[in-house]
Protein backbone atom coordinates (compact mmCIF):
# COMPACT_ATOMS: atom_id res chain seq x y z
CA UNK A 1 70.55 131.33 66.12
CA UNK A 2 71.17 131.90 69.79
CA UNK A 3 71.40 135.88 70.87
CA UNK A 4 75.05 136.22 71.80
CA UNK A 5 75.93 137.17 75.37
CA UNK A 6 77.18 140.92 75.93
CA UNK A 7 80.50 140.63 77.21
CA UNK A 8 80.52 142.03 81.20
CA UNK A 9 81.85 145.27 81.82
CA UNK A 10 85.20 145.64 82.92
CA UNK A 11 85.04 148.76 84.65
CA UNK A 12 88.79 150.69 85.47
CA UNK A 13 90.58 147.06 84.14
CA UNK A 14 93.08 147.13 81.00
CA UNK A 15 90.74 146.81 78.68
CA UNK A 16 88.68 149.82 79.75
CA UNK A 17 92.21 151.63 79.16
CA UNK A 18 93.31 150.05 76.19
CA UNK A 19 89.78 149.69 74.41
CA UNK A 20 88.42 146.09 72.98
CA UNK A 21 89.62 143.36 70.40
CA UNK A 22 89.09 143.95 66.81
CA UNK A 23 87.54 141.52 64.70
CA UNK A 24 89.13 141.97 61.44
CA UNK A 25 88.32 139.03 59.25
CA UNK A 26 86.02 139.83 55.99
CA UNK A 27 82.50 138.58 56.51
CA UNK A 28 80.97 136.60 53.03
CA UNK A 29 77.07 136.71 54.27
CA UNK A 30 74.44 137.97 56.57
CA UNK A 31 73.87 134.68 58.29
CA UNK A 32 77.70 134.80 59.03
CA UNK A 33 78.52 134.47 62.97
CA UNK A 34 81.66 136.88 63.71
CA UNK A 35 84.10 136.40 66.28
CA UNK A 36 83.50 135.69 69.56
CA UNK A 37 86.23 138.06 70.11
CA UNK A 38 83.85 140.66 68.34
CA UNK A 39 82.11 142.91 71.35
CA UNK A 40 82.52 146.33 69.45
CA UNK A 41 78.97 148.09 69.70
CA UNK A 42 80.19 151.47 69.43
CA UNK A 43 80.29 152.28 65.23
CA UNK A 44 83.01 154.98 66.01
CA UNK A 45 85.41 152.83 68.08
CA UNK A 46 84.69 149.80 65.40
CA UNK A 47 86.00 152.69 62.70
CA UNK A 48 89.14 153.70 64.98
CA UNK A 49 90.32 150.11 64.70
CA UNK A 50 92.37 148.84 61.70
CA UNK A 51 95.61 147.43 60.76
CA UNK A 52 98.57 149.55 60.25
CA UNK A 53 101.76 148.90 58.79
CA UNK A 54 104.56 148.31 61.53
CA UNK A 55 106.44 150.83 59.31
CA UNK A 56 103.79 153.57 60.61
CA UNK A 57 104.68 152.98 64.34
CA UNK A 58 106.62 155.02 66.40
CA UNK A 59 107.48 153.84 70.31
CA UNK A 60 106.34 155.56 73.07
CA UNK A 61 109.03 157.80 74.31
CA UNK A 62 107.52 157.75 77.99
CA UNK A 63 107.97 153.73 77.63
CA UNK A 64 109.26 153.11 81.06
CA UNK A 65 110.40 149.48 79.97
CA UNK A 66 114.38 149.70 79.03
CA UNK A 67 115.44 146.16 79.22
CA UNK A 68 113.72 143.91 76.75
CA UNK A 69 113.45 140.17 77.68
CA UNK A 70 114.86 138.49 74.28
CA UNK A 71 112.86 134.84 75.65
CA UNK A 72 109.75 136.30 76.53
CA UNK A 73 109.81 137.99 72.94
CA UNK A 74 110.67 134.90 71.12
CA UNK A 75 108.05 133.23 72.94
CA UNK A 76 105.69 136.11 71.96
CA UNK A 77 106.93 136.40 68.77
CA UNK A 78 105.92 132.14 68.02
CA UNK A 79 102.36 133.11 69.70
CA UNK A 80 101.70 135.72 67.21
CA UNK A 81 103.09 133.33 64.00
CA UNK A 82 100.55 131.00 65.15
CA UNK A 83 97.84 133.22 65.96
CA UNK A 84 98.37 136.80 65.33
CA UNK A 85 98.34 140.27 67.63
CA UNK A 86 95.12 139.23 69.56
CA UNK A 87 95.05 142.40 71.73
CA UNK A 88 95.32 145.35 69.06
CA UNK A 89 97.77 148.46 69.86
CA UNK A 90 96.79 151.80 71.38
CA UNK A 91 98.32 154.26 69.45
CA UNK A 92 97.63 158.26 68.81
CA UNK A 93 98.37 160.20 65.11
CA UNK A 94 101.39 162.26 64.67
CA UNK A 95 102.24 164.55 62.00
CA UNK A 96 104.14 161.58 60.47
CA UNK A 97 102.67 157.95 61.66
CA UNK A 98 101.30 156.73 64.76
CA UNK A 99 103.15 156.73 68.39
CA UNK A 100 102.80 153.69 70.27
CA UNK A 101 100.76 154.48 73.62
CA UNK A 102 100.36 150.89 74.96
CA UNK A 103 101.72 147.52 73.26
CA UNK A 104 105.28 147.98 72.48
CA UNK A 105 105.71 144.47 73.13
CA UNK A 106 103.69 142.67 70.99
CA UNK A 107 105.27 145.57 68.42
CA UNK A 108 108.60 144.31 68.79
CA UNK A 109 107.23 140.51 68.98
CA UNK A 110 105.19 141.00 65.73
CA UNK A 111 108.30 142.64 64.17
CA UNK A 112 110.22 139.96 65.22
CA UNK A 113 107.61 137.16 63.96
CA UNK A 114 107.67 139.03 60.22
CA UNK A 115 104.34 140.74 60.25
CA UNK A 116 104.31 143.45 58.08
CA UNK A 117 100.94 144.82 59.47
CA UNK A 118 99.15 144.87 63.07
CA UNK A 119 95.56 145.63 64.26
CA UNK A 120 95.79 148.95 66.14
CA UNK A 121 93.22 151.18 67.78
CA UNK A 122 93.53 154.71 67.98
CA UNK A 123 93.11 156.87 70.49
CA UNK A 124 93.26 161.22 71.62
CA UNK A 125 96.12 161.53 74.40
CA UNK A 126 98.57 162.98 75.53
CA UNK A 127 101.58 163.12 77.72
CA UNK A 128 100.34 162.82 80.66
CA UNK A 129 97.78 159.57 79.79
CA UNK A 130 100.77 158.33 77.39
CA UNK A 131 103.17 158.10 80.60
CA UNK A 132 100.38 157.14 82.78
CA UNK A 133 98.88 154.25 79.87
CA UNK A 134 102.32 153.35 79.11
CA UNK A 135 103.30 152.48 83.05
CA UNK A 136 100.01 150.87 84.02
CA UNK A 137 100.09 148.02 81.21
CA UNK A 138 104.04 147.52 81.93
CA UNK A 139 102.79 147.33 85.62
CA UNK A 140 99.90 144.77 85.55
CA UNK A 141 101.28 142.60 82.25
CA UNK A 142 104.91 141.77 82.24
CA UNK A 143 106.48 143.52 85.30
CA UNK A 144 109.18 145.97 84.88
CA UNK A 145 112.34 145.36 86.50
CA UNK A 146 112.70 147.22 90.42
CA UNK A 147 114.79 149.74 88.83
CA UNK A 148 112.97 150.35 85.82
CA UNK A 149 109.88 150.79 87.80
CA UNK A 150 111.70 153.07 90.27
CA UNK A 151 112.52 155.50 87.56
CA UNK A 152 109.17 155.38 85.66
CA UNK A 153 107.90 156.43 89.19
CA UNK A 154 110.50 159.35 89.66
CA UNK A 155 109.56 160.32 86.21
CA UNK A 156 105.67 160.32 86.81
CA UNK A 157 106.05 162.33 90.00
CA UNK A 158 108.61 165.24 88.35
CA UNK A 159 106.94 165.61 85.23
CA UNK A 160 103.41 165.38 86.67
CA UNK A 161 104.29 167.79 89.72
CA UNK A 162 102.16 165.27 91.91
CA UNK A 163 103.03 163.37 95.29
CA UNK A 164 103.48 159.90 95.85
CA UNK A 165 100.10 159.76 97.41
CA UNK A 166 98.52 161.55 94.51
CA UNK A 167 100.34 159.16 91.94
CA UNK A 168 99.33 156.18 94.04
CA UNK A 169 95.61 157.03 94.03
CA UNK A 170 95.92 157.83 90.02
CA UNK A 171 97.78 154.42 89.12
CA UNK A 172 95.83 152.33 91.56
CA UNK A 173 98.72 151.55 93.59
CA UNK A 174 99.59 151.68 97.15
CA UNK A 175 102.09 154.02 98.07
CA UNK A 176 104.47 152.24 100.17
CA UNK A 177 104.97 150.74 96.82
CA UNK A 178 105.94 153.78 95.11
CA UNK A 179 108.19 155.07 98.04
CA UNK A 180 110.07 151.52 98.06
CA UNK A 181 110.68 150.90 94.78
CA UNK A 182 112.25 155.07 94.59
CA UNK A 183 114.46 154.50 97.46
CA UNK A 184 115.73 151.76 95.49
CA UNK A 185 117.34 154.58 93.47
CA UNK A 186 119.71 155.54 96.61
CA UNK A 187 121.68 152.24 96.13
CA UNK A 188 124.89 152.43 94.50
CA UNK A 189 124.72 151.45 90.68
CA UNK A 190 126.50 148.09 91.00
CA UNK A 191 123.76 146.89 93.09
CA UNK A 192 121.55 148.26 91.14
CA UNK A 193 123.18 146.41 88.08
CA UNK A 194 122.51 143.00 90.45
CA UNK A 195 118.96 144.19 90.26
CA UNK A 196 118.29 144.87 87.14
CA UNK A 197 120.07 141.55 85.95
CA UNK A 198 117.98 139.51 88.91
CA UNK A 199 120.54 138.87 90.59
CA UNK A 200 119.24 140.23 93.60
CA UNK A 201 115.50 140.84 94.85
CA UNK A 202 113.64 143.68 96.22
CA UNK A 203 113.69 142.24 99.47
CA UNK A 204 117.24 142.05 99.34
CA UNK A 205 117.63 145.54 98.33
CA UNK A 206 115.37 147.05 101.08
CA UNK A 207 117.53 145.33 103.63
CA UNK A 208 121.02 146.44 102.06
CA UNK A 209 119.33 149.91 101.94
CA UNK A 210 118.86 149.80 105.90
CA UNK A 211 122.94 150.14 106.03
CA UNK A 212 124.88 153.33 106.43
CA UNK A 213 127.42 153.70 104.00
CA UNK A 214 127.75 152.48 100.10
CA UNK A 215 130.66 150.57 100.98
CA UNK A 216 128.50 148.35 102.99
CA UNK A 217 125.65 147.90 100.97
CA UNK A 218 127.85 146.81 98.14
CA UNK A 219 130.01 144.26 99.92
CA UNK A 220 126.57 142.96 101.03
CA UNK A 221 125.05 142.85 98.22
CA UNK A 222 128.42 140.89 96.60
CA UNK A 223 127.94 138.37 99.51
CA UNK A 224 124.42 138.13 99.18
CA UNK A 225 125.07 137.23 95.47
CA UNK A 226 127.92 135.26 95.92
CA UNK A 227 127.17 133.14 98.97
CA UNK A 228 123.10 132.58 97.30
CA UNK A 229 121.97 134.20 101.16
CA UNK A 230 118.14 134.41 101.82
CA UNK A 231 116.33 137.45 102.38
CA UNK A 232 116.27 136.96 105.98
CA UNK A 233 119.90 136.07 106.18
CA UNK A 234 120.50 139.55 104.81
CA UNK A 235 118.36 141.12 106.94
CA UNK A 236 120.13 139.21 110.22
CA UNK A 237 124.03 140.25 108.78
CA UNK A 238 122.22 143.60 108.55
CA UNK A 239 120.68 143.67 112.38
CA UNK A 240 124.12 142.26 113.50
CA UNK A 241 126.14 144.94 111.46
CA UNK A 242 124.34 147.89 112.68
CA UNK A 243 124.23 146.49 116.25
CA UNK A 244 128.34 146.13 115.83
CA UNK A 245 128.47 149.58 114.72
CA UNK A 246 126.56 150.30 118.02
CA UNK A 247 129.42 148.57 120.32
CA UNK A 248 132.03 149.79 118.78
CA UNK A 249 130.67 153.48 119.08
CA UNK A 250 130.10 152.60 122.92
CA UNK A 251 133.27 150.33 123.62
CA UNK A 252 135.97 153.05 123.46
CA UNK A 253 138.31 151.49 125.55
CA UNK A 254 138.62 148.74 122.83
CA UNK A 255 142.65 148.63 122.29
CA UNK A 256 143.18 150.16 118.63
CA UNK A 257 145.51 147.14 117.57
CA UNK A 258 142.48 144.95 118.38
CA UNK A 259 139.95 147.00 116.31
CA UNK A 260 142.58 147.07 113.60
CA UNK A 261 143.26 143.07 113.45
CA UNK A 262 139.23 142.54 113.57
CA UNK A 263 139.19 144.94 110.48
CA UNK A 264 141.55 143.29 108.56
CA UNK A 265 140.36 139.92 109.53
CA UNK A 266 136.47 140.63 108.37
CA UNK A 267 137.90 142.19 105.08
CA UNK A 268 139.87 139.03 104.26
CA UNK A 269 136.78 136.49 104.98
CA UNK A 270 134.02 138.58 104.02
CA UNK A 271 132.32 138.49 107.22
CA UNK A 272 132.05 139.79 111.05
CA UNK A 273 134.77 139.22 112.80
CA UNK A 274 135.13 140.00 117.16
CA UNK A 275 138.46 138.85 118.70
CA UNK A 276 137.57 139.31 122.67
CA UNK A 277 140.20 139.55 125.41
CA UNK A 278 139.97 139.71 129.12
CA UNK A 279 141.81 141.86 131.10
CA UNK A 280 145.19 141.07 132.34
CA UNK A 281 144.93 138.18 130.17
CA UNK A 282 146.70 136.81 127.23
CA UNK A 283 143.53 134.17 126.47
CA UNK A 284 140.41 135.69 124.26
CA UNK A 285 138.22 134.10 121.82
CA UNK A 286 137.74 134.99 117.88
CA UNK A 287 134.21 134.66 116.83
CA UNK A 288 133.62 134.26 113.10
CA UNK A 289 129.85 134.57 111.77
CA UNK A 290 128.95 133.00 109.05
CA UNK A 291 124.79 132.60 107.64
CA UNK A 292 124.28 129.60 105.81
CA UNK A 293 126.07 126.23 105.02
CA UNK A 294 127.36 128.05 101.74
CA UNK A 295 128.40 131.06 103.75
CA UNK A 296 130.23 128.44 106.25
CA UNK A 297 131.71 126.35 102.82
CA UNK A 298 133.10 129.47 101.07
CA UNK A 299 134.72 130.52 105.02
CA UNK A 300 136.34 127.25 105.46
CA UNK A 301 137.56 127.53 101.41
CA UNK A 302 138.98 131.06 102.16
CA UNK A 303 141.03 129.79 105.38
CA UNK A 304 142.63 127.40 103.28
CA UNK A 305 140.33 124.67 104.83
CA UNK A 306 139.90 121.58 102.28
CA UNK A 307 136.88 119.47 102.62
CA UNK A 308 137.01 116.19 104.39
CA UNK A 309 136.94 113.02 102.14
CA UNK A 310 134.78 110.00 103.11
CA UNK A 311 136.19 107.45 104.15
């Protein structure tokens, strides 16, 4: 019988953090091959994993995850009908049961596929590694969402006391990374509805950010929604808004009326509007942006325009 392989060591990786597969099928003789799955060497780990009863479980209250994808589940849950928890869950002892550090999902998936027992591995920690555990395997498995993240982040700096550059260097992540994602927590909470539901991106968000008021980032963020608009489109209504902003501070010999019709007029179409006059003049022009072929479609809809039939 061929020596089998040691498996390669995984240094600061997942499984370093959430310890090895269990192999917990009986074995009927000597000559027996176990798993391949089987790479416990360590007789004290083997003994800290065994199956639990899902009753026994307790989730993690530093679980940074709030919003529970009911697909990915059901598609988790008809993986594990098929072929069980593979990757056992890290939990510590309580007084009563065992709190979930790592693994909530395939918790909620097993519960979900009927099991009434799971392979679990347990583990000494405490807050501080549960938060930390907890947020790395949300991180590098099934991504939060931008605002969950944001506020696992907020969390992990307050209750740690640690800077962004500290908690960057602990959760192997760069730190722009940290400081975008807990800016995103400056929107206002509509937006930040549109981004938990993914109906907007991070790179949207960063460029709505860039604008100075609420009101603004929210009937961007509505257009950017509404009208489908690109990153970059964003990020050009953005440049062009803040550059208005900039003329209008520095034109103050604008005539009011003007300024007031070019309000009104970019309030009823959703976009920027400039009405430009010459002096001693009754002719002008009205310039009307729009940012893609939708953007131009729902203009042309809003003026009343209806689309030409083909002849």
């Amino acid at each position: 019988m061929m020596k089998k392989e040691k498996r390669p060591h995984l240094g600061r990786g997942l499984e370093s953090l959430l310890g090895p597969i269990c192999d917990l099928s009986p074995v009927d003789g000597d000559d027996m091959v176990r798993s391949e799955s089987v790479f416990i060497e360590d007789m004290e780990l083997q003994a800290s994993c065994f199956e639990l009863s899902v009753e026994d479980l307790i989730p993690n209250p530093y679980q940074p995850r709030v919003t529970w994808n009911p697909e990915e589940l059901s598609d988790l849950s008809k993986s594990i009908q098929l072929n069980g928890v593979i990757q056992p869950i890290l939990v510590r002892k309580r007084s009563k049961g065992y709190e979930i550090i790592a693994g909530e999902r395939r918790f909620r998936a097993a519960k979900e596929a009927g099991l009434s027992k799971v392979p679990v591995i347990v583990r000494q920690a405490n807050d501080e590694q549960m938060l930390e555990l907890a947020l790395i395997e949300n991180i590098h498995r099934t991504d939060l969402n931008p605002i969950e993240r944001a506020f696992a982040y907020k969390n992990y700096l307050e209750t740690f006391s640690v800077t962004q550059t500290e908690a960057a260097d602990r959760l192997g992540e760069d730190r722009t990374v940290i400081s975008n994602h807990i800016r995103l927590l400056e929107l206002p909470s509509d937006v930040k509805q549109m981004l938990i539901e993914g109906k907007l991106s991070m790179g949207h968000a960063r460029a709505i950010l860039s604008l100075p008021s609420d009101e603004l980032r929210k009937k961007l963020a509505n257009r950017a929604m509404a009208g489908r608009l690109s990153v970059r489109e964003v990020e050009r209504i953005v440049r062009l808004t803040l550059a208005g902003s900039q003329m209008e501070q520095k034109n103050i010999q604008k005539d009011p009326n003007i300024t007031d019709l070019e309000r009104q007029l970019q309030e009823t179409l959703g976009t920027r509007v400039q009405i430009l006059t010459r002096k001693r003049s009754q002719k002008g022009r009205i310039i009307i942006d729009f940012y893609s072929l939708d953007d131009f479609d729902r203009l042309t809809r809003r003026m009343g325009l209806a689309e030409t039939e083909s002849v």
